[in-house]
C-alpha atoms as a PDB file:
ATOM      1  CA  UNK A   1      45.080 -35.797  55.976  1.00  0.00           C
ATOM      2  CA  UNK A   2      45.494 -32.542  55.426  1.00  0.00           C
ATOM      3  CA  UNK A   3      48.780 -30.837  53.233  1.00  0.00           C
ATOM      4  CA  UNK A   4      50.324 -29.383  56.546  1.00  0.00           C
ATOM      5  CA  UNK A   5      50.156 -32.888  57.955  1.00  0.00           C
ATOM      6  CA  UNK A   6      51.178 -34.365  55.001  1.00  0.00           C
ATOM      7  CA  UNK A   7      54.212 -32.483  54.738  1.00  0.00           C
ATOM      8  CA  UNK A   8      54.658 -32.598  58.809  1.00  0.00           C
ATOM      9  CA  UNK A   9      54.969 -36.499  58.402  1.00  0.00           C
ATOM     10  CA  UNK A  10      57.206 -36.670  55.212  1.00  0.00           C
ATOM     11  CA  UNK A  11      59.487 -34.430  56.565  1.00  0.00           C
ATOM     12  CA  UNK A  12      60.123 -36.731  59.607  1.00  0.00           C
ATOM     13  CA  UNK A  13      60.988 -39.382  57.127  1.00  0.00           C
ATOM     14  CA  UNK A  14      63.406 -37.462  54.638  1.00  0.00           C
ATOM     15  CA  UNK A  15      64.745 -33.659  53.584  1.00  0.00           C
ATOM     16  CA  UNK A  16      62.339 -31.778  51.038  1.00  0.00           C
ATOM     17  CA  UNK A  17      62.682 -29.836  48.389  1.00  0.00           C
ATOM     18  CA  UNK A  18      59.901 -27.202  47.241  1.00  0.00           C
ATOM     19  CA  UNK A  19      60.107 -25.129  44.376  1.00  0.00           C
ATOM     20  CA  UNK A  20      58.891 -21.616  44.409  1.00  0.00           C
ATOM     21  CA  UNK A  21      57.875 -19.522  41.334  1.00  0.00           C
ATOM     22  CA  UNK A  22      57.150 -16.014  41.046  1.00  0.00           C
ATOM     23  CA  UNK A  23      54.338 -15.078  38.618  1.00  0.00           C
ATOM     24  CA  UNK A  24      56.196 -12.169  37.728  1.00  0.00           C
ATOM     25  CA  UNK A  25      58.992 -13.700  36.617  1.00  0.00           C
ATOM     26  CA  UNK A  26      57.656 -15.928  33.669  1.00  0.00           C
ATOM     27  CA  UNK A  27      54.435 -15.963  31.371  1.00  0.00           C
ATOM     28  CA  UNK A  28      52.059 -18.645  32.914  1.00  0.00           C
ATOM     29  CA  UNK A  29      52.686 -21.026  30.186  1.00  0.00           C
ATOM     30  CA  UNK A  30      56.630 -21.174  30.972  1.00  0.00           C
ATOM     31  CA  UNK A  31      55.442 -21.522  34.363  1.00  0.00           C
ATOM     32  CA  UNK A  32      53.821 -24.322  33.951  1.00  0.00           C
ATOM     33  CA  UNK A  33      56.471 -26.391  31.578  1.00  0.00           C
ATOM     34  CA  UNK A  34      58.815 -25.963  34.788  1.00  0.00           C
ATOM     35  CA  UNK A  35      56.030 -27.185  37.153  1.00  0.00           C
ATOM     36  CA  UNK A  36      56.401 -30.242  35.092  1.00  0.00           C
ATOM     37  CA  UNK A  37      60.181 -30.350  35.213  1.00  0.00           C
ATOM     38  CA  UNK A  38      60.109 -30.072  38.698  1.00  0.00           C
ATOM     39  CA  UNK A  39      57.110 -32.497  39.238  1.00  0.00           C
ATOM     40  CA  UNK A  40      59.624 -35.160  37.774  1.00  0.00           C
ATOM     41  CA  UNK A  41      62.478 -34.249  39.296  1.00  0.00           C
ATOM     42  CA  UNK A  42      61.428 -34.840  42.811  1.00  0.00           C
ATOM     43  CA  UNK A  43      60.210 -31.841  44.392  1.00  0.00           C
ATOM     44  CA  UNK A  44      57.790 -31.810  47.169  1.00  0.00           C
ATOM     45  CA  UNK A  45      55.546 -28.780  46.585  1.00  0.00           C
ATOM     46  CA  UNK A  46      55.495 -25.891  44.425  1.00  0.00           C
ATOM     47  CA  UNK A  47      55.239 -22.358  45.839  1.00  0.00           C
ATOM     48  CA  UNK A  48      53.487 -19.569  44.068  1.00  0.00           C
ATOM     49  CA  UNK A  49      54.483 -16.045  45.088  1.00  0.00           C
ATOM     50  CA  UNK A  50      56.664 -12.797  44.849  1.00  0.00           C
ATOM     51  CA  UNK A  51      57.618  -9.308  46.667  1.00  0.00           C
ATOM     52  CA  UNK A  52      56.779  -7.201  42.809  1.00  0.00           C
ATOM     53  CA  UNK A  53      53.376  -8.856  41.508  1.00  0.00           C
ATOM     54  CA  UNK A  54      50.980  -5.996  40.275  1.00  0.00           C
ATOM     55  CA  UNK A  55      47.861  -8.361  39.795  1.00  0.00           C
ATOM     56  CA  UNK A  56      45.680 -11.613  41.288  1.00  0.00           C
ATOM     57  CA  UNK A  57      45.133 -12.634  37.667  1.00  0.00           C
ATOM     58  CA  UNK A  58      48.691 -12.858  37.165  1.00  0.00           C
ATOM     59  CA  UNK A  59      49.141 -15.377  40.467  1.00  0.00           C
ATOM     60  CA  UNK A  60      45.648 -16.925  39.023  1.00  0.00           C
ATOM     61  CA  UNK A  61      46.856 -17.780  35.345  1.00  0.00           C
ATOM     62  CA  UNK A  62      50.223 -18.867  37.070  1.00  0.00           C
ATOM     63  CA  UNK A  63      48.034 -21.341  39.325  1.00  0.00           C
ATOM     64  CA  UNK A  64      45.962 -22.905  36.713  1.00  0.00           C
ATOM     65  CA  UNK A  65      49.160 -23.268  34.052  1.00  0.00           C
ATOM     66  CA  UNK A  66      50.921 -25.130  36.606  1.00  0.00           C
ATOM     67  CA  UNK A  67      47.855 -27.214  38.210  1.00  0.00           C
ATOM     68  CA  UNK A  68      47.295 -28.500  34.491  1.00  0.00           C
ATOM     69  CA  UNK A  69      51.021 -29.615  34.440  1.00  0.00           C
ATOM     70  CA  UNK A  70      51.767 -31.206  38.070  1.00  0.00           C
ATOM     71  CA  UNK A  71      49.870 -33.091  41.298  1.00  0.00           C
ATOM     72  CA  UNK A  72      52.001 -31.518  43.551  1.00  0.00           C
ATOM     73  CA  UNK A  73      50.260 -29.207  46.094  1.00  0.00           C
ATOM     74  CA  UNK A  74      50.697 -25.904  45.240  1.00  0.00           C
ATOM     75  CA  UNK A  75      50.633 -23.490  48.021  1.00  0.00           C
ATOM     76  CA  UNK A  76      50.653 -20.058  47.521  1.00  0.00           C
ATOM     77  CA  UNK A  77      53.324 -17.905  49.137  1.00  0.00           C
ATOM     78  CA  UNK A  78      51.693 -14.335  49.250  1.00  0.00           C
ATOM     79  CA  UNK A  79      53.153 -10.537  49.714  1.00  0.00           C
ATOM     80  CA  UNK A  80      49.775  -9.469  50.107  1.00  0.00           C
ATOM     81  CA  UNK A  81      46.145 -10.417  50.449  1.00  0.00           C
ATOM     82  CA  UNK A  82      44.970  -9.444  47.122  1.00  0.00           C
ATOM     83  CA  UNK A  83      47.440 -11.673  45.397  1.00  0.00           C
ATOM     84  CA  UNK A  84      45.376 -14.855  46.778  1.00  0.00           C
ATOM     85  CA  UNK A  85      43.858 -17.309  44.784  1.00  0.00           C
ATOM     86  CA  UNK A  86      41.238 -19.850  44.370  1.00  0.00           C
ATOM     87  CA  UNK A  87      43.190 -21.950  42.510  1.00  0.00           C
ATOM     88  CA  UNK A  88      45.825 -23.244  44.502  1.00  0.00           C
ATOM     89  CA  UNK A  89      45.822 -25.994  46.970  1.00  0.00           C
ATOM     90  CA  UNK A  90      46.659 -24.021  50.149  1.00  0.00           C
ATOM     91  CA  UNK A  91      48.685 -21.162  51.135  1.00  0.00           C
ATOM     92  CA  UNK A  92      51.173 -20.367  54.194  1.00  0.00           C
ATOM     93  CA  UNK A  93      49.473 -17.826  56.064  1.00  0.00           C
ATOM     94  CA  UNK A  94      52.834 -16.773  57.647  1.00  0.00           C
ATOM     95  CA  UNK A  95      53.538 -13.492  59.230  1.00  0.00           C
ATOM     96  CA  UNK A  96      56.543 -11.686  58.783  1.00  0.00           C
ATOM     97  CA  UNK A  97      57.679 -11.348  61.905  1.00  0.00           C
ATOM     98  CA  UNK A  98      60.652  -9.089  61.439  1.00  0.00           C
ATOM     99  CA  UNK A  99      58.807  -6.742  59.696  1.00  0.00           C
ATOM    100  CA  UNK A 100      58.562  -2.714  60.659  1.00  0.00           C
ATOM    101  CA  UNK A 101      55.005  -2.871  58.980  1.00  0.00           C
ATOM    102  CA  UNK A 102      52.134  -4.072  60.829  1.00  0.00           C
ATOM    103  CA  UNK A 103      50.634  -4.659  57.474  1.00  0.00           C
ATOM    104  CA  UNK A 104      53.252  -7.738  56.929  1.00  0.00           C
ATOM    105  CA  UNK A 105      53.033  -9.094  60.388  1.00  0.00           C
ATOM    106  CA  UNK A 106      48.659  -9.403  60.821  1.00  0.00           C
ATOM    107  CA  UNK A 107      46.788  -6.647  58.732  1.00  0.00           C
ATOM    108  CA  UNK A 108      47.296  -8.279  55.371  1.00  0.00           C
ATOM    109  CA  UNK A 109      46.394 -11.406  57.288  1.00  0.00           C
ATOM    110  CA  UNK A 110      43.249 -10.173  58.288  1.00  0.00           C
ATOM    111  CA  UNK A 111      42.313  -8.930  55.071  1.00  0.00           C
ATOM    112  CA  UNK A 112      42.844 -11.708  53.260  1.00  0.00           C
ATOM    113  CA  UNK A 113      41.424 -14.449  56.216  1.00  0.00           C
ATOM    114  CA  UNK A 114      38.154 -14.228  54.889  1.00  0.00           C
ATOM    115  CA  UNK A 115      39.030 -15.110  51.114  1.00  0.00           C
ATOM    116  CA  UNK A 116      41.081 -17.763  52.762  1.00  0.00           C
ATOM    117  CA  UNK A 117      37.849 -19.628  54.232  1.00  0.00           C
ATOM    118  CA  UNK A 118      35.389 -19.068  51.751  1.00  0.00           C
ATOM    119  CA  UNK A 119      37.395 -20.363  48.635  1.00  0.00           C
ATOM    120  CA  UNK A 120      38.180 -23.151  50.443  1.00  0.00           C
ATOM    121  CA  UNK A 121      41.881 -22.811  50.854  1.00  0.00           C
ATOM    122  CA  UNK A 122      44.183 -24.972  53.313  1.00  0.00           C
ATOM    123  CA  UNK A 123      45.901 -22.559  55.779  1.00  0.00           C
ATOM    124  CA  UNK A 124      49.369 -23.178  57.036  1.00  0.00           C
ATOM    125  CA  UNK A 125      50.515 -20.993  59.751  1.00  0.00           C
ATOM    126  CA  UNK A 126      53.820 -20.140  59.077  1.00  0.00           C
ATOM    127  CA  UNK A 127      56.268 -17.676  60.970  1.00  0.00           C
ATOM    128  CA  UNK A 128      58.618 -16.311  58.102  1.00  0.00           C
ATOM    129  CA  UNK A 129      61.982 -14.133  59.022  1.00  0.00           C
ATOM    130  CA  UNK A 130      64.168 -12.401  56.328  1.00  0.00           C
ATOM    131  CA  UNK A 131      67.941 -12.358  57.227  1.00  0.00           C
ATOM    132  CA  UNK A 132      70.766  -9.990  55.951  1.00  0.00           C
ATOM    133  CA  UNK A 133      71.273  -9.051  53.109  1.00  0.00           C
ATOM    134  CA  UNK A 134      67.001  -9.285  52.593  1.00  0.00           C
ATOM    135  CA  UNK A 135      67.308  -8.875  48.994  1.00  0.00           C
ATOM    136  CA  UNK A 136      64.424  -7.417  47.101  1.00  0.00           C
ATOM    137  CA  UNK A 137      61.394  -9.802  50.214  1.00  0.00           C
ATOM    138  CA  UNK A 138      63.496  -7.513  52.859  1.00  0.00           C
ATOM    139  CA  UNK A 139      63.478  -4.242  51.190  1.00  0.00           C
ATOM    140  CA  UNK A 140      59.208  -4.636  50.022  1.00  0.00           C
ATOM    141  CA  UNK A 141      58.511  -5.992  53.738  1.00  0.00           C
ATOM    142  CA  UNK A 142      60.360  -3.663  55.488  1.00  0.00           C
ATOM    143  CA  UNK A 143      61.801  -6.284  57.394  1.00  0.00           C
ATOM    144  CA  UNK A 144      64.640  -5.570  60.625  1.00  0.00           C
ATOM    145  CA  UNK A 145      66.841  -7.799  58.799  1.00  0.00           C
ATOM    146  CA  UNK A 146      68.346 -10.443  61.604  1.00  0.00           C
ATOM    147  CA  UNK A 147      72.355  -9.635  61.313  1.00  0.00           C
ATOM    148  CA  UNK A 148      74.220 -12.706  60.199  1.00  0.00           C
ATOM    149  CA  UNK A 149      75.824 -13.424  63.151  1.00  0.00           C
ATOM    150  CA  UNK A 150      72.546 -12.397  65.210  1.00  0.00           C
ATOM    151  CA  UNK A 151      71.645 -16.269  65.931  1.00  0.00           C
ATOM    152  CA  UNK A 152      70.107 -15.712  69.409  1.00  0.00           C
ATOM    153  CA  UNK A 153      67.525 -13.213  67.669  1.00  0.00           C
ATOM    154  CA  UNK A 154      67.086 -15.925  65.126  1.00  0.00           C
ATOM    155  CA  UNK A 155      66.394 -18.639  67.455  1.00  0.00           C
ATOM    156  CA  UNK A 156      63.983 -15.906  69.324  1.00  0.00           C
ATOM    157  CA  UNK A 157      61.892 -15.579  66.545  1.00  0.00           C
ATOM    158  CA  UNK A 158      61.611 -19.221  65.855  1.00  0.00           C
ATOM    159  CA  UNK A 159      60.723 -20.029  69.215  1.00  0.00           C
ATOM    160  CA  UNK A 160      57.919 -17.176  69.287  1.00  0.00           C
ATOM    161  CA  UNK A 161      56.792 -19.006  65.837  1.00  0.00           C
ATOM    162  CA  UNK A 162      56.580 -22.512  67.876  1.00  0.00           C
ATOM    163  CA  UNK A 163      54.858 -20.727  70.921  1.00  0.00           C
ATOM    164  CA  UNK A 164      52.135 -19.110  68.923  1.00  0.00           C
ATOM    165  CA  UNK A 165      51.187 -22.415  67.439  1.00  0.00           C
ATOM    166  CA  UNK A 166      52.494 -21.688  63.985  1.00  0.00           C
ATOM    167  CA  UNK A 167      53.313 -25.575  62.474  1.00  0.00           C
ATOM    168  CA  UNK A 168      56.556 -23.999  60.200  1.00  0.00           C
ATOM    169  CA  UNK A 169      59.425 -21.736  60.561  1.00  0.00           C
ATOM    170  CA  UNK A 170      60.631 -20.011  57.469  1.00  0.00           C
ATOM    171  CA  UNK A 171      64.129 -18.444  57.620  1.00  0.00           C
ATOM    172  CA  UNK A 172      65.847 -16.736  53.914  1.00  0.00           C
ATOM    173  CA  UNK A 173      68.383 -14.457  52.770  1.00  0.00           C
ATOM    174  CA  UNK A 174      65.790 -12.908  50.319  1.00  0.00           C
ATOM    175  CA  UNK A 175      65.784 -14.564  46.702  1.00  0.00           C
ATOM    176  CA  UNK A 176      69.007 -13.789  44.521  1.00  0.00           C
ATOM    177  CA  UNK A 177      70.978 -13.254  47.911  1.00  0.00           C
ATOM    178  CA  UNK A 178      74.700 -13.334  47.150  1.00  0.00           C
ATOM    179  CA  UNK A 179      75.091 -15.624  50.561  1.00  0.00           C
ATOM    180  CA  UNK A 180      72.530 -17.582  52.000  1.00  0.00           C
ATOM    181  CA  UNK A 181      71.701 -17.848  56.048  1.00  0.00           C
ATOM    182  CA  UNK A 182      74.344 -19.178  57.511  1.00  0.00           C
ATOM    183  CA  UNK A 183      74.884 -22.818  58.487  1.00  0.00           C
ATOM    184  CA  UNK A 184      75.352 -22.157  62.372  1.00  0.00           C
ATOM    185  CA  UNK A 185      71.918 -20.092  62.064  1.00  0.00           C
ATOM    186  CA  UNK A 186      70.165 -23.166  60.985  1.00  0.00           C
ATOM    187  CA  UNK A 187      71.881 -25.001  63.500  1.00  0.00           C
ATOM    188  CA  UNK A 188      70.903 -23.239  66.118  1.00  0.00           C
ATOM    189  CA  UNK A 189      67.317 -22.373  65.022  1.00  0.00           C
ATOM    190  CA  UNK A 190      67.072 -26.683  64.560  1.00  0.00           C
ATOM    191  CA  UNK A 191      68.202 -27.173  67.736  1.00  0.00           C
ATOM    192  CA  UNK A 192      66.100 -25.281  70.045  1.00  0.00           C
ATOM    193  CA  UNK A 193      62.337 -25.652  67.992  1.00  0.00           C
ATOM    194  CA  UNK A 194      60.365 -28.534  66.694  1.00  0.00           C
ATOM    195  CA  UNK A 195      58.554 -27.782  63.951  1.00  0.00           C
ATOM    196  CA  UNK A 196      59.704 -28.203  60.519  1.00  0.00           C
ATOM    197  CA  UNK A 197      62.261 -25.411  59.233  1.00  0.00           C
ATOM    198  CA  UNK A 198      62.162 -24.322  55.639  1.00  0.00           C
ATOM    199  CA  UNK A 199      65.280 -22.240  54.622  1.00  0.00           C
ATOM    200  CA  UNK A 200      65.792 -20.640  51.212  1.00  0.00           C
ATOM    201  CA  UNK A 201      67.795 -17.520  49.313  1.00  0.00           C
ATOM    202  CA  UNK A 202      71.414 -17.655  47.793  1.00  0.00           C
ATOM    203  CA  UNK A 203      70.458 -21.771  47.644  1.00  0.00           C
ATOM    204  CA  UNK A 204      71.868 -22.296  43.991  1.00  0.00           C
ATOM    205  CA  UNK A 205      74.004 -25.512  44.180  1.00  0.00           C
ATOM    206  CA  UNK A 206      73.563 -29.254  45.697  1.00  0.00           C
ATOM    207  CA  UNK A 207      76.677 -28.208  47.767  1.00  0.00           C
ATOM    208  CA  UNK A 208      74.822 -25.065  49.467  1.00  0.00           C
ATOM    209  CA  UNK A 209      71.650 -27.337  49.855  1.00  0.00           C
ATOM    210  CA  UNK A 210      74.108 -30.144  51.560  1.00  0.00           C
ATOM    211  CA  UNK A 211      75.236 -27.603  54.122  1.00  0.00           C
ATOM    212  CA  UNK A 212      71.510 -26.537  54.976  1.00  0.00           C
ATOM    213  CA  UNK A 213      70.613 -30.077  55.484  1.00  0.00           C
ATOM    214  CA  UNK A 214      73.544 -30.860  57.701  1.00  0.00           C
ATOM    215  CA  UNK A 215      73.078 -27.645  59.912  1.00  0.00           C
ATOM    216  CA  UNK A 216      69.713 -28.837  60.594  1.00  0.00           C
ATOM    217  CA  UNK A 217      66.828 -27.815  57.379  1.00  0.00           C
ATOM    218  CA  UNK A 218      63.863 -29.722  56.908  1.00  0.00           C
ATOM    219  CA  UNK A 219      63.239 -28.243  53.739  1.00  0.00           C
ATOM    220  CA  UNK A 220      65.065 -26.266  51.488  1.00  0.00           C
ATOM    221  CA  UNK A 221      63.504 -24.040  49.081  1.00  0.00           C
ATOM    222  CA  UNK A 222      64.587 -23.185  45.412  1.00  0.00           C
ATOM    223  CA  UNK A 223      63.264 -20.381  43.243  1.00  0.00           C
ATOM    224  CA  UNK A 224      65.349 -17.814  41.840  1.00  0.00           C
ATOM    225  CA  UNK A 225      68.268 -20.363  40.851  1.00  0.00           C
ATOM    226  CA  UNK A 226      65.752 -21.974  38.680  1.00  0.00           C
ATOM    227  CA  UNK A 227      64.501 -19.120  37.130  1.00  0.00           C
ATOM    228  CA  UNK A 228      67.789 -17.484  36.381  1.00  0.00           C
ATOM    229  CA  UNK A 229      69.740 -21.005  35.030  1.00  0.00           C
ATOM    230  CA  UNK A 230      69.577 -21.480  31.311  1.00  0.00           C
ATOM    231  CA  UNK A 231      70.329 -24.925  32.643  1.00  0.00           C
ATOM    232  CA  UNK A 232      68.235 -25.317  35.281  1.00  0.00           C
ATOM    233  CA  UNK A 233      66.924 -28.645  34.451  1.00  0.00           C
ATOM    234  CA  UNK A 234      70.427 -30.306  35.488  1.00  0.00           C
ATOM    235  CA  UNK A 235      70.814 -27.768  38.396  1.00  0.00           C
ATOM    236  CA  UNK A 236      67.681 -28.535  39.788  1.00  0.00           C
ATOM    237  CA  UNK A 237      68.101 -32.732  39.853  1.00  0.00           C
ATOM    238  CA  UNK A 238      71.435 -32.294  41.548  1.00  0.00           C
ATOM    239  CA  UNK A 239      70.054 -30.655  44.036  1.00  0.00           C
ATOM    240  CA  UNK A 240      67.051 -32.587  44.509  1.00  0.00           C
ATOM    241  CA  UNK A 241      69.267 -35.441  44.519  1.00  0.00           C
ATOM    242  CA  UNK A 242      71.483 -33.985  47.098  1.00  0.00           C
ATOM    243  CA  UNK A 243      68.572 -33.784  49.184  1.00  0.00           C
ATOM    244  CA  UNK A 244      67.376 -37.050  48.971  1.00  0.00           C
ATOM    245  CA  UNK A 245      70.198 -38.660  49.559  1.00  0.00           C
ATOM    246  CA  UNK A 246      70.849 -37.128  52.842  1.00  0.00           C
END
């Protein structure tokens, strides 16, 4: 079975949790002491990926500190083709659909296909939106940030993601945002697709990860409130244990 599937099938049974860590945010080494953290706390899958990385080597020694520390799949979460790596597990090949650059919605894509089947990674189509505010992911992709109130654009998008065969929708506020996508944006998005739908940004609290869940999430998605936490540890099981227990 592949890791799509895997995570296809699990998510029919319960709410997920992945964790996602930017290799520009931490020395590999710290990265991979919170891959373990998070390995035993309950999350799913660990994402690897940001909007500011300046090399591959950086997303490689982030890969390997991490692998060496947790079985969870790692799947990379890229901003660009050349920050792939043979290291990791698998890696959403999403497009950003709401992006003003072609380069974020298929030419990256294309440039980095190739890599993708020769080192052996797992693909996962993906179709990714960034809603207001966008943060830091909106400002780098260029992204026509879906207004907040905007859900029939939202729901658009999703179904186009569905149509085009992609297996996941991913919908975020950017990472930091001071709000995260609103709960009757999620609901709505749930309620007219079928694949799985990942939300993240502004998710720093088992309450906020409750409310996703409720309006519909499959899997919520956790990065820069881990990063940022000096307590982070205790943050992180509460809402892992939030999740599960829904």
């Amino acid at each position: 079975m592949t890791i799509a599937q895997s995570i296809i099938e699990l998510s029919k049974k319960k709410k997920l949790h992945f964790t996602l860590l930017d290799p520009d945010k931490q020395l590999p080494i710290v990265a991979g002491e919170i891959a373990q953290i998070v390995t035993d706390a309950g999350s799913s899958a660990i994402m690897v990926g940001g909007s500011t990385l300046h090399s591959q080597k950086q997303v490689d020694d982030t890969v390997q500190a991490i692998k060496k520390n947790s079985d969870l799949p790692v799947i990379l979460f890229p901003s660009g083709a050349k920050f792939l790596s043979k290291y990791a597990d698998a890696v959403f090949f999403m497009s950003l659909l709401n992006s003003n650059n072609l380069e974020y919605v298929i030419r990256e894509h294309v440039k980095g296909a190739p890599f993708v089947k020769y080192s052996g990674l797992e693909p996962i189509s993906m179709g990714y939106v960034i809603v207001e505010p966008g943060m830091t992911a909106g400002r780098i992709g260029q992204a026509d940030l879906i207004k907040r109130d905007d859900f029939t654009t939202a729901v658009g998008y999703a179904l186009a993601s569905e149509y085009l065969g992609m297996k996941f929708f991913y919908i975020e506020a950017g990472s930091g945002a001071p709000t995260p996508v609103p709960n009757e944006m999620v609901h709505a998005v749930k309620k007219n697709t079928s694949i799985p739908i990942l939300v993240g940004g502004g998710i720093r609290n088992p309450e906020t990860a409750k409310e996703k869940l409720l309006a519909g999430a499959d899997i919520i998605i956790t990065g820069t409130a881990i990063e940022k936490d000096k307590h982070f540890k205790n943050t992180l099981a509460e809402i892992i244990n939030a999740i599960e227990e829904m």
